[in-house]
PDB file of N, CA and C in Angstrom:
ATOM      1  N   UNK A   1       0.843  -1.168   0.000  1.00  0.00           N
ATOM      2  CA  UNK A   1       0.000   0.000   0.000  1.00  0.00           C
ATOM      3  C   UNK A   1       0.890   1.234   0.000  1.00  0.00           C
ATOM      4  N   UNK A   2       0.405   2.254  -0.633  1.00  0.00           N
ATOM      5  CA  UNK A   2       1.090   3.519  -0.931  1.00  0.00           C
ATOM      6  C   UNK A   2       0.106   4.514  -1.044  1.00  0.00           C
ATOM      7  N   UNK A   3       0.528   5.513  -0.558  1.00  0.00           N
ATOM      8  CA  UNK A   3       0.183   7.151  -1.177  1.00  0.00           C
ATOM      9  C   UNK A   3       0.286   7.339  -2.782  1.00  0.00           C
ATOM     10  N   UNK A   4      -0.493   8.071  -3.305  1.00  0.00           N
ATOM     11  CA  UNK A   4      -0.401   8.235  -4.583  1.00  0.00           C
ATOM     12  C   UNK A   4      -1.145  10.053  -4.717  1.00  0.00           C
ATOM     13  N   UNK A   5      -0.291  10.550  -5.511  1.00  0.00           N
ATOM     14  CA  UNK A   5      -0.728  11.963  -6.185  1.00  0.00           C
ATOM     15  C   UNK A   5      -1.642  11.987  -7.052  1.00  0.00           C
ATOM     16  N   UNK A   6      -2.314  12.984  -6.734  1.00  0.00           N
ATOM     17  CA  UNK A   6      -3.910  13.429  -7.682  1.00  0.00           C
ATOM     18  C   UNK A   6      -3.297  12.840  -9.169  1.00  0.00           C
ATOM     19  N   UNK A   7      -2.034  13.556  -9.732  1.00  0.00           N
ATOM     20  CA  UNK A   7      -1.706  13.470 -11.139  1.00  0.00           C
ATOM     21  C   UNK A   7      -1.485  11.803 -11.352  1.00  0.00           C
ATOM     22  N   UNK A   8      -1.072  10.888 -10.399  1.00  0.00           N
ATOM     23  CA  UNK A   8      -0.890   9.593 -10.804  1.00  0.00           C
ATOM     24  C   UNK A   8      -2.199   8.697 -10.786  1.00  0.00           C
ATOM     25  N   UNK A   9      -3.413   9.256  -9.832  1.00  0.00           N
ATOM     26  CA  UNK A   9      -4.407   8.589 -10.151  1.00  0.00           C
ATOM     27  C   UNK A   9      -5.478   9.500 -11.279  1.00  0.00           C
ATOM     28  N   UNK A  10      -5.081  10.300 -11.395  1.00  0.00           N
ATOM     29  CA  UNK A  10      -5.755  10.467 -12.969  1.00  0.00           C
ATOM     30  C   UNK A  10      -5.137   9.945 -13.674  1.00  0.00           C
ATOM     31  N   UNK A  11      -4.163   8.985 -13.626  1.00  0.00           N
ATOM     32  CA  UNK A  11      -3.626   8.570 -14.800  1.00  0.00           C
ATOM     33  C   UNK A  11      -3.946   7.091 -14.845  1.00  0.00           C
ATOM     34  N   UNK A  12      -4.694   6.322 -13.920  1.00  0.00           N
ATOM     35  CA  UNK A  12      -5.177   5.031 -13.518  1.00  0.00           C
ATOM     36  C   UNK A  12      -6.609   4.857 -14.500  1.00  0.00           C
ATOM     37  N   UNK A  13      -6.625   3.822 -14.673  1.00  0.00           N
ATOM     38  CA  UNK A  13      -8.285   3.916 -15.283  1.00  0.00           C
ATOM     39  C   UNK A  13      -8.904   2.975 -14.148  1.00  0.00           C
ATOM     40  N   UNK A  14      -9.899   3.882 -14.197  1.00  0.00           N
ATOM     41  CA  UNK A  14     -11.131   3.146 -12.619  1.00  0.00           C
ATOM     42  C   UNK A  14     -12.496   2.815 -13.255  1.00  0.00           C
ATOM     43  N   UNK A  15     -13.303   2.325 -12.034  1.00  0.00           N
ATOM     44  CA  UNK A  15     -14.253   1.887 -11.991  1.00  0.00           C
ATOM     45  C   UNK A  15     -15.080   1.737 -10.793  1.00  0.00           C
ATOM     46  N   UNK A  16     -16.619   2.226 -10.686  1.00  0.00           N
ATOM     47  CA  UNK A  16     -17.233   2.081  -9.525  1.00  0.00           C
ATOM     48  C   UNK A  16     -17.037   0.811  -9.368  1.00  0.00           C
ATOM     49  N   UNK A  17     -17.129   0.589  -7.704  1.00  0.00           N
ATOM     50  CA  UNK A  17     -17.085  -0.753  -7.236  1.00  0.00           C
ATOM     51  C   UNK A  17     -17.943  -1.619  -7.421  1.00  0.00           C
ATOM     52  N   UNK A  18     -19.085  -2.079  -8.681  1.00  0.00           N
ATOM     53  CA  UNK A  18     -19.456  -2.581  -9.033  1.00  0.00           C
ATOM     54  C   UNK A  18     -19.330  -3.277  -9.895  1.00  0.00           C
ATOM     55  N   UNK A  19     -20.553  -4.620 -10.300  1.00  0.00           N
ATOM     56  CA  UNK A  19     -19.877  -5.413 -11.577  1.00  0.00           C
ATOM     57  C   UNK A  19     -19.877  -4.649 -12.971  1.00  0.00           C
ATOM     58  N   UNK A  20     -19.270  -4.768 -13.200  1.00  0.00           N
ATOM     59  CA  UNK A  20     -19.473  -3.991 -14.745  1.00  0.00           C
ATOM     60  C   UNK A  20     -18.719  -4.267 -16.193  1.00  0.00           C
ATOM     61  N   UNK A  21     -18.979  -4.082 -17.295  1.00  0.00           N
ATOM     62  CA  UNK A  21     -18.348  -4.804 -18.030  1.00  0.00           C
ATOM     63  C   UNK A  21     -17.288  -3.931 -18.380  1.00  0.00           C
ATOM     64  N   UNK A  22     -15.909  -4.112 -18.748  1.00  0.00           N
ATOM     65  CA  UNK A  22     -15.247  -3.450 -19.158  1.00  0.00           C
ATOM     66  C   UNK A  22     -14.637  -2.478 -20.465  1.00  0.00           C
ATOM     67  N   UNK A  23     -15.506  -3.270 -21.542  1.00  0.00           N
ATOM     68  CA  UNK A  23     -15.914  -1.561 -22.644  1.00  0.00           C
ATOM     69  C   UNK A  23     -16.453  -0.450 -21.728  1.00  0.00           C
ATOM     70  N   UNK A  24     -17.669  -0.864 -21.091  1.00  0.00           N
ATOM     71  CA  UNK A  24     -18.521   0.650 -20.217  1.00  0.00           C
ATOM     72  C   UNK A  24     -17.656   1.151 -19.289  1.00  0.00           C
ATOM     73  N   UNK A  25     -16.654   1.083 -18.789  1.00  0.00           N
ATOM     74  CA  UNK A  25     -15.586   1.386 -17.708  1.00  0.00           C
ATOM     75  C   UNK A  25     -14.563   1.912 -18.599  1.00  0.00           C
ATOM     76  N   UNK A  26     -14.377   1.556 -20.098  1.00  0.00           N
ATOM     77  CA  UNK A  26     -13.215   2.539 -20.515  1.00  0.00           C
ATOM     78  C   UNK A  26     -14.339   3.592 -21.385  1.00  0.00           C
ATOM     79  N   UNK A  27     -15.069   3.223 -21.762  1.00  0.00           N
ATOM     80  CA  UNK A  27     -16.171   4.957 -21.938  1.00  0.00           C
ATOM     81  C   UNK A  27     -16.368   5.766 -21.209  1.00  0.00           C
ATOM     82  N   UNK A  28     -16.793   5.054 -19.615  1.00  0.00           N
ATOM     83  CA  UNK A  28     -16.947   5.890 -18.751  1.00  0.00           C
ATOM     84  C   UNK A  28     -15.237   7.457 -18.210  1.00  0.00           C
ATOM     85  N   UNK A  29     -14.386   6.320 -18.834  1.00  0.00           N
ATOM     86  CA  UNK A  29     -13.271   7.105 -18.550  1.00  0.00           C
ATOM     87  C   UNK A  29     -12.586   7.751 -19.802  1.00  0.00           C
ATOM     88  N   UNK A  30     -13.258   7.833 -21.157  1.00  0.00           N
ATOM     89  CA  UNK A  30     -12.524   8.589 -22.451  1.00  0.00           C
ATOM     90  C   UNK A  30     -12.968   9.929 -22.322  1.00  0.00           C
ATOM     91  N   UNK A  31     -11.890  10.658 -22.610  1.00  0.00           N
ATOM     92  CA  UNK A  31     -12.045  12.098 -22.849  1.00  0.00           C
ATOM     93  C   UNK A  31     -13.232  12.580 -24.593  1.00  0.00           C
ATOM     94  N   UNK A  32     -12.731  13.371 -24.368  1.00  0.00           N
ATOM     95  CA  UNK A  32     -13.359  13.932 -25.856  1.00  0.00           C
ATOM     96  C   UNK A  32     -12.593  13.296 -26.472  1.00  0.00           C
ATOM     97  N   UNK A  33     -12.702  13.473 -28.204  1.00  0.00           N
ATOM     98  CA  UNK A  33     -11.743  12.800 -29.127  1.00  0.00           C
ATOM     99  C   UNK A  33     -11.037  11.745 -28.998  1.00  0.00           C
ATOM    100  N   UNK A  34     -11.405  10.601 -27.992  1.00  0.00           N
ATOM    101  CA  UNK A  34     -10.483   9.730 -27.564  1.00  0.00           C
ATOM    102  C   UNK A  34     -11.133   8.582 -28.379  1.00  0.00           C
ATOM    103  N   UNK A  35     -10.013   8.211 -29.232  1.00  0.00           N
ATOM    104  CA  UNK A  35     -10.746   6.819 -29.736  1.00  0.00           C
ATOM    105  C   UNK A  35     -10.634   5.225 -29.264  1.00  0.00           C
ATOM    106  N   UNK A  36     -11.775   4.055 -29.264  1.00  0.00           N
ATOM    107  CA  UNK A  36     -11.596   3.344 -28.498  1.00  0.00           C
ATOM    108  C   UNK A  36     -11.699   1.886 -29.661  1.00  0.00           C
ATOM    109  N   UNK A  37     -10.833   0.919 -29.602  1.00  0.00           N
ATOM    110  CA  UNK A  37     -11.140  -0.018 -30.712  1.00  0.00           C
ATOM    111  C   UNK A  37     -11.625  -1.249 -29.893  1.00  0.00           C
ATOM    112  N   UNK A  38     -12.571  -1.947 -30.300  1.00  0.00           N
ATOM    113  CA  UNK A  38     -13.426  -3.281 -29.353  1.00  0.00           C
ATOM    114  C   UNK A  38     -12.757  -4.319 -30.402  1.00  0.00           C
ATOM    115  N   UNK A  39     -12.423  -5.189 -29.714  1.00  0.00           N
ATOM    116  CA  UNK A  39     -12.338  -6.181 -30.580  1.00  0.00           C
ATOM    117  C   UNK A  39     -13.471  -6.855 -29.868  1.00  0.00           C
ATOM    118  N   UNK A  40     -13.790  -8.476 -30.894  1.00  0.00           N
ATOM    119  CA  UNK A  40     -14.696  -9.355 -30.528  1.00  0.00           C
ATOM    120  C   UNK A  40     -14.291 -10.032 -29.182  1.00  0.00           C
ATOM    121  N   UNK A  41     -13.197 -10.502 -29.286  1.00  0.00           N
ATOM    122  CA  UNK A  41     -12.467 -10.889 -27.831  1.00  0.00           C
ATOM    123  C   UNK A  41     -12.860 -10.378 -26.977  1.00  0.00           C
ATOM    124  N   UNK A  42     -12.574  -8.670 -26.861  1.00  0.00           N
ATOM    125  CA  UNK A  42     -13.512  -7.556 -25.663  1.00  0.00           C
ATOM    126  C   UNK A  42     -14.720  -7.972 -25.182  1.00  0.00           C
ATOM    127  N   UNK A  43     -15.382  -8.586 -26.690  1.00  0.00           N
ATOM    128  CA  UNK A  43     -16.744  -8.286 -26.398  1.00  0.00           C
ATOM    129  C   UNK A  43     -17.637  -9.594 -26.058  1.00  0.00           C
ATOM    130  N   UNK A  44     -18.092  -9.487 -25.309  1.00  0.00           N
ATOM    131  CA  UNK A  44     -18.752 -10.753 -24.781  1.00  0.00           C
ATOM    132  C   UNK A  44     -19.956 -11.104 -24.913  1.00  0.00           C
ATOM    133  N   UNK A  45     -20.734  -9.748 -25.475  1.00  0.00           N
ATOM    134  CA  UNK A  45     -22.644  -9.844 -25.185  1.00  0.00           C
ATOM    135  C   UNK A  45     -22.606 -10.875 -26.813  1.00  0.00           C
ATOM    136  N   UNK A  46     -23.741 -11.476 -26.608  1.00  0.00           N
ATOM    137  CA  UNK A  46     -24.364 -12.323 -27.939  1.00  0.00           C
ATOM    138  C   UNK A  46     -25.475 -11.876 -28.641  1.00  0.00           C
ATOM    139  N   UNK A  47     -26.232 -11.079 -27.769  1.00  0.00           N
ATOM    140  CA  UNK A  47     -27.311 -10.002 -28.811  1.00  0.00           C
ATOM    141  C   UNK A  47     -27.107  -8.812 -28.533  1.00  0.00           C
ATOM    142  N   UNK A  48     -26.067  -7.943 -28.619  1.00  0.00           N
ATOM    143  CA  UNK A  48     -25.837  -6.218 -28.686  1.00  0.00           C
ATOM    144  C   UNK A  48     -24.536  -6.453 -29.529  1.00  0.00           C
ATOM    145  N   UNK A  49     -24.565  -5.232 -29.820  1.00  0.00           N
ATOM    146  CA  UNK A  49     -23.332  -4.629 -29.962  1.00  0.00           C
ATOM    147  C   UNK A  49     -22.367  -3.281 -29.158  1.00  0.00           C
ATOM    148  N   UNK A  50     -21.107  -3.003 -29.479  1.00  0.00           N
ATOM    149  CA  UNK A  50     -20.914  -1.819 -28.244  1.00  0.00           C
ATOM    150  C   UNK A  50     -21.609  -0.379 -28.758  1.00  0.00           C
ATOM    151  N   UNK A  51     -22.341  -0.759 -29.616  1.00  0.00           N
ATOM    152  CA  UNK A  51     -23.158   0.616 -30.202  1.00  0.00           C
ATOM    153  C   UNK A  51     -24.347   0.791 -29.361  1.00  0.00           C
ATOM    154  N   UNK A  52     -24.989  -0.179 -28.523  1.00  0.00           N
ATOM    155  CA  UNK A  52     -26.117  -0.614 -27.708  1.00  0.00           C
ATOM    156  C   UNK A  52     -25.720  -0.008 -26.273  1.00  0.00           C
ATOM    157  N   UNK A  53     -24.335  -0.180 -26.141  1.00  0.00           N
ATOM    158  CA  UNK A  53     -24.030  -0.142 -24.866  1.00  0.00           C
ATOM    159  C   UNK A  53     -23.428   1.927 -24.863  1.00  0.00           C
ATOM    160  N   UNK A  54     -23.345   2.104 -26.044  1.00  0.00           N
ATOM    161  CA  UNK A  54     -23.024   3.435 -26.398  1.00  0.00           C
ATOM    162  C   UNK A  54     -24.135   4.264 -25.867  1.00  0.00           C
ATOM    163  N   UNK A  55     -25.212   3.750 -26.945  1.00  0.00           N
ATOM    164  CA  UNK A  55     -26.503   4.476 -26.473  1.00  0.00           C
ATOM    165  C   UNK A  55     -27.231   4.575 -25.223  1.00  0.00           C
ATOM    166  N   UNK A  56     -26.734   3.341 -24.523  1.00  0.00           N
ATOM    167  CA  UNK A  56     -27.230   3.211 -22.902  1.00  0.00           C
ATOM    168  C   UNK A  56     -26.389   4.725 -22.312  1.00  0.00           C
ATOM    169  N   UNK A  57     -25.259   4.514 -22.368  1.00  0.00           N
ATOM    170  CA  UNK A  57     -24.309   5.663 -21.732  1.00  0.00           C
ATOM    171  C   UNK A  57     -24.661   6.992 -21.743  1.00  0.00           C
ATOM    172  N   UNK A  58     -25.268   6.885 -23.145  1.00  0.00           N
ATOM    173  CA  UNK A  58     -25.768   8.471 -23.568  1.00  0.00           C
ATOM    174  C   UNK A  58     -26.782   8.862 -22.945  1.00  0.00           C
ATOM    175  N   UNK A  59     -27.976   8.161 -22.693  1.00  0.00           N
ATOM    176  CA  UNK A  59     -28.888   8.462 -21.976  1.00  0.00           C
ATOM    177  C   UNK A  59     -28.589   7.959 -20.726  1.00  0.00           C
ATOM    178  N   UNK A  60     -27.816   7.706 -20.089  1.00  0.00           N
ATOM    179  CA  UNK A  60     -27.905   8.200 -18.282  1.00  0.00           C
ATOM    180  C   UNK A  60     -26.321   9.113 -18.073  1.00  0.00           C
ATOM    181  N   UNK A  61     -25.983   9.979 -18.805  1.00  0.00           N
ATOM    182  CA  UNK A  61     -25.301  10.826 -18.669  1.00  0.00           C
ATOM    183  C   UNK A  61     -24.842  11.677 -20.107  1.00  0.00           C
ATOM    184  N   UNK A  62     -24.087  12.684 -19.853  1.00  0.00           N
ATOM    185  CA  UNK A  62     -24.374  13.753 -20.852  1.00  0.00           C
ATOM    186  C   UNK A  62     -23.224  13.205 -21.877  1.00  0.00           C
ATOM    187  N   UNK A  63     -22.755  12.187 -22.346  1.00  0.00           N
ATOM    188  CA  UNK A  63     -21.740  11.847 -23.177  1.00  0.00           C
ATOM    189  C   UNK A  63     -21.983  11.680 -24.502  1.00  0.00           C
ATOM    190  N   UNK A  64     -21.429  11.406 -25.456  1.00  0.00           N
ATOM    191  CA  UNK A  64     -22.360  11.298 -26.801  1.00  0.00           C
ATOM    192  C   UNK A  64     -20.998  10.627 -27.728  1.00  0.00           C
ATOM    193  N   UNK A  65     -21.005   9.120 -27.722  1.00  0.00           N
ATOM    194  CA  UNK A  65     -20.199   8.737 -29.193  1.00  0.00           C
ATOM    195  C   UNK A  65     -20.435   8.487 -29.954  1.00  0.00           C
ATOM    196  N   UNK A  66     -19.257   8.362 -31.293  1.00  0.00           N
ATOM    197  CA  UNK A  66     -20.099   7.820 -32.695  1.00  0.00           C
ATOM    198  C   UNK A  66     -19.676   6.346 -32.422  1.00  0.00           C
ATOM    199  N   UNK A  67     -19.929   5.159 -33.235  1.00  0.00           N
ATOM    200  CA  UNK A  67     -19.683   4.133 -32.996  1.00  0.00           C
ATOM    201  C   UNK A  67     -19.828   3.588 -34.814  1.00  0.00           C
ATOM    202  N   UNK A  68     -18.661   2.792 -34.909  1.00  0.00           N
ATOM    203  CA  UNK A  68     -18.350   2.566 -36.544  1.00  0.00           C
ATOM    204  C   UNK A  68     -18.249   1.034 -36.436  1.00  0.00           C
ATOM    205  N   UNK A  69     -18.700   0.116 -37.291  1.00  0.00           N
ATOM    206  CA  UNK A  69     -18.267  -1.439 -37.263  1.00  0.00           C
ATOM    207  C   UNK A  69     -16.781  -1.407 -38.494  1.00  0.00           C
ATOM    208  N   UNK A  70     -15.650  -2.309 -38.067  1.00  0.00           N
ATOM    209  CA  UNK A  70     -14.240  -2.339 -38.671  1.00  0.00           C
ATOM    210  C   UNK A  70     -14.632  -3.803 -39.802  1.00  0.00           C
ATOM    211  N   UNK A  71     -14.672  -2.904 -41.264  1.00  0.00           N
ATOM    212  CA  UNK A  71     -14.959  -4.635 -42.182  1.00  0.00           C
ATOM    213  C   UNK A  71     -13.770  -5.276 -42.244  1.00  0.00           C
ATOM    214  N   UNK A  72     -12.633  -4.988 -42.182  1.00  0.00           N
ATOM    215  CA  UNK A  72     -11.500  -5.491 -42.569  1.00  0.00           C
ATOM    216  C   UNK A  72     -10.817  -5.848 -41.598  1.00  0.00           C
ATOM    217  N   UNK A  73      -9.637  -7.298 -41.318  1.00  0.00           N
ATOM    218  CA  UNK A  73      -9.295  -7.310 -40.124  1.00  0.00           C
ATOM    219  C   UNK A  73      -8.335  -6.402 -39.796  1.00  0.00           C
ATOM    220  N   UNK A  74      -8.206  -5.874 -38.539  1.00  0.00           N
ATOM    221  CA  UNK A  74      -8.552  -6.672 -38.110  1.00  0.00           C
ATOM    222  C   UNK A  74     -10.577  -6.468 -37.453  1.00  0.00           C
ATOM    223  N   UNK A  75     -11.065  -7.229 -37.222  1.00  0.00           N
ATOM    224  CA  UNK A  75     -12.659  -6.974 -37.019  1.00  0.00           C
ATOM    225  C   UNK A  75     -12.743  -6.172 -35.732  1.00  0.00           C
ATOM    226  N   UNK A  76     -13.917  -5.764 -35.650  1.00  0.00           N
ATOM    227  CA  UNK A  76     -14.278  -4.728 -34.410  1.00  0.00           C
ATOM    228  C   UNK A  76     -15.142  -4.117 -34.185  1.00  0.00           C
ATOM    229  N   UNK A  77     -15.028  -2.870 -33.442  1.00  0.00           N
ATOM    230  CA  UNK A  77     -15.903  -2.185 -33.425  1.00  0.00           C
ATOM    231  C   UNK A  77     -14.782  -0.595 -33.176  1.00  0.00           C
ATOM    232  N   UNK A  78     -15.136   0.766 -33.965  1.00  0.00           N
ATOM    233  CA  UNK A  78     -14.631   1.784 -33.059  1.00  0.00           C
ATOM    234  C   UNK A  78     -15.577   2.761 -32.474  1.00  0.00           C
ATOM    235  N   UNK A  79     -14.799   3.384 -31.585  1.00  0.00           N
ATOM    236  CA  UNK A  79     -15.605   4.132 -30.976  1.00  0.00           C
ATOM    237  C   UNK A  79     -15.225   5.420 -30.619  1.00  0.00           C
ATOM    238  N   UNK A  80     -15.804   6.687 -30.912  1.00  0.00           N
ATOM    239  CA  UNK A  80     -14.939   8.175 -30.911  1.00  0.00           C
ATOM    240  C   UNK A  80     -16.019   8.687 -29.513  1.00  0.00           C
ATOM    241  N   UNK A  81     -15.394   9.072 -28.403  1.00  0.00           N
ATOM    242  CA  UNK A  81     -15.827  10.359 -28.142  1.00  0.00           C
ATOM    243  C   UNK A  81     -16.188  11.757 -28.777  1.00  0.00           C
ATOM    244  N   UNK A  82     -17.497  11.532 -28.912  1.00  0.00           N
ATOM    245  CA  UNK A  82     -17.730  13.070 -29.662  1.00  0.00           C
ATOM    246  C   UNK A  82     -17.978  14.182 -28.823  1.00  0.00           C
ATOM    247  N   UNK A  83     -18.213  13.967 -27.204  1.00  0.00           N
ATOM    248  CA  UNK A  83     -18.921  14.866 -26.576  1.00  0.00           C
ATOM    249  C   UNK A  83     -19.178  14.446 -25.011  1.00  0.00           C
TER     250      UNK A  83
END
Protein backbone atom coordinates (compact mmCIF):
# COMPACT_ATOMS: atom_id res chain seq x y z
CA UNK A 1 0.00 0.00 0.00
CA UNK A 2 1.09 3.52 -0.93
CA UNK A 3 0.18 7.15 -1.18
CA UNK A 4 -0.40 8.23 -4.58
CA UNK A 5 -0.73 11.96 -6.19
CA UNK A 6 -3.91 13.43 -7.68
CA UNK A 7 -1.71 13.47 -11.14
CA UNK A 8 -0.89 9.59 -10.80
CA UNK A 9 -4.41 8.59 -10.15
CA UNK A 10 -5.75 10.47 -12.97
CA UNK A 11 -3.63 8.57 -14.80
CA UNK A 12 -5.18 5.03 -13.52
CA UNK A 13 -8.28 3.92 -15.28
CA UNK A 14 -11.13 3.15 -12.62
CA UNK A 15 -14.25 1.89 -11.99
CA UNK A 16 -17.23 2.08 -9.52
CA UNK A 17 -17.09 -0.75 -7.24
CA UNK A 18 -19.46 -2.58 -9.03
CA UNK A 19 -19.88 -5.41 -11.58
CA UNK A 20 -19.47 -3.99 -14.74
CA UNK A 21 -18.35 -4.80 -18.03
CA UNK A 22 -15.25 -3.45 -19.16
CA UNK A 23 -15.91 -1.56 -22.64
CA UNK A 24 -18.52 0.65 -20.22
CA UNK A 25 -15.59 1.39 -17.71
CA UNK A 26 -13.22 2.54 -20.51
CA UNK A 27 -16.17 4.96 -21.94
CA UNK A 28 -16.95 5.89 -18.75
CA UNK A 29 -13.27 7.10 -18.55
CA UNK A 30 -12.52 8.59 -22.45
CA UNK A 31 -12.05 12.10 -22.85
CA UNK A 32 -13.36 13.93 -25.86
CA UNK A 33 -11.74 12.80 -29.13
CA UNK A 34 -10.48 9.73 -27.56
CA UNK A 35 -10.75 6.82 -29.74
CA UNK A 36 -11.60 3.34 -28.50
CA UNK A 37 -11.14 -0.02 -30.71
CA UNK A 38 -13.43 -3.28 -29.35
CA UNK A 39 -12.34 -6.18 -30.58
CA UNK A 40 -14.70 -9.36 -30.53
CA UNK A 41 -12.47 -10.89 -27.83
CA UNK A 42 -13.51 -7.56 -25.66
CA UNK A 43 -16.74 -8.29 -26.40
CA UNK A 44 -18.75 -10.75 -24.78
CA UNK A 45 -22.64 -9.84 -25.19
CA UNK A 46 -24.36 -12.32 -27.94
CA UNK A 47 -27.31 -10.00 -28.81
CA UNK A 48 -25.84 -6.22 -28.69
CA UNK A 49 -23.33 -4.63 -29.96
CA UNK A 50 -20.91 -1.82 -28.24
CA UNK A 51 -23.16 0.62 -30.20
CA UNK A 52 -26.12 -0.61 -27.71
CA UNK A 53 -24.03 -0.14 -24.87
CA UNK A 54 -23.02 3.44 -26.40
CA UNK A 55 -26.50 4.48 -26.47
CA UNK A 56 -27.23 3.21 -22.90
CA UNK A 57 -24.31 5.66 -21.73
CA UNK A 58 -25.77 8.47 -23.57
CA UNK A 59 -28.89 8.46 -21.98
CA UNK A 60 -27.90 8.20 -18.28
CA UNK A 61 -25.30 10.83 -18.67
CA UNK A 62 -24.37 13.75 -20.85
CA UNK A 63 -21.74 11.85 -23.18
CA UNK A 64 -22.36 11.30 -26.80
CA UNK A 65 -20.20 8.74 -29.19
CA UNK A 66 -20.10 7.82 -32.70
CA UNK A 67 -19.68 4.13 -33.00
CA UNK A 68 -18.35 2.57 -36.54
CA UNK A 69 -18.27 -1.44 -37.26
CA UNK A 70 -14.24 -2.34 -38.67
CA UNK A 71 -14.96 -4.64 -42.18
CA UNK A 72 -11.50 -5.49 -42.57
CA UNK A 73 -9.29 -7.31 -40.12
CA UNK A 74 -8.55 -6.67 -38.11
CA UNK A 75 -12.66 -6.97 -37.02
CA UNK A 76 -14.28 -4.73 -34.41
CA UNK A 77 -15.90 -2.18 -33.42
CA UNK A 78 -14.63 1.78 -33.06
CA UNK A 79 -15.60 4.13 -30.98
CA UNK A 80 -14.94 8.18 -30.91
CA UNK A 81 -15.83 10.36 -28.14
CA UNK A 82 -17.73 13.07 -29.66
CA UNK A 83 -18.92 14.87 -26.58
Amino acid sequence: MKLITEEERAALVTRPMRRQSPVRTMLMNMNVNDILMVEPKDWTWKTATPAFLCRRVEKETDRRFECEAVLQPPLGWVIRRVG
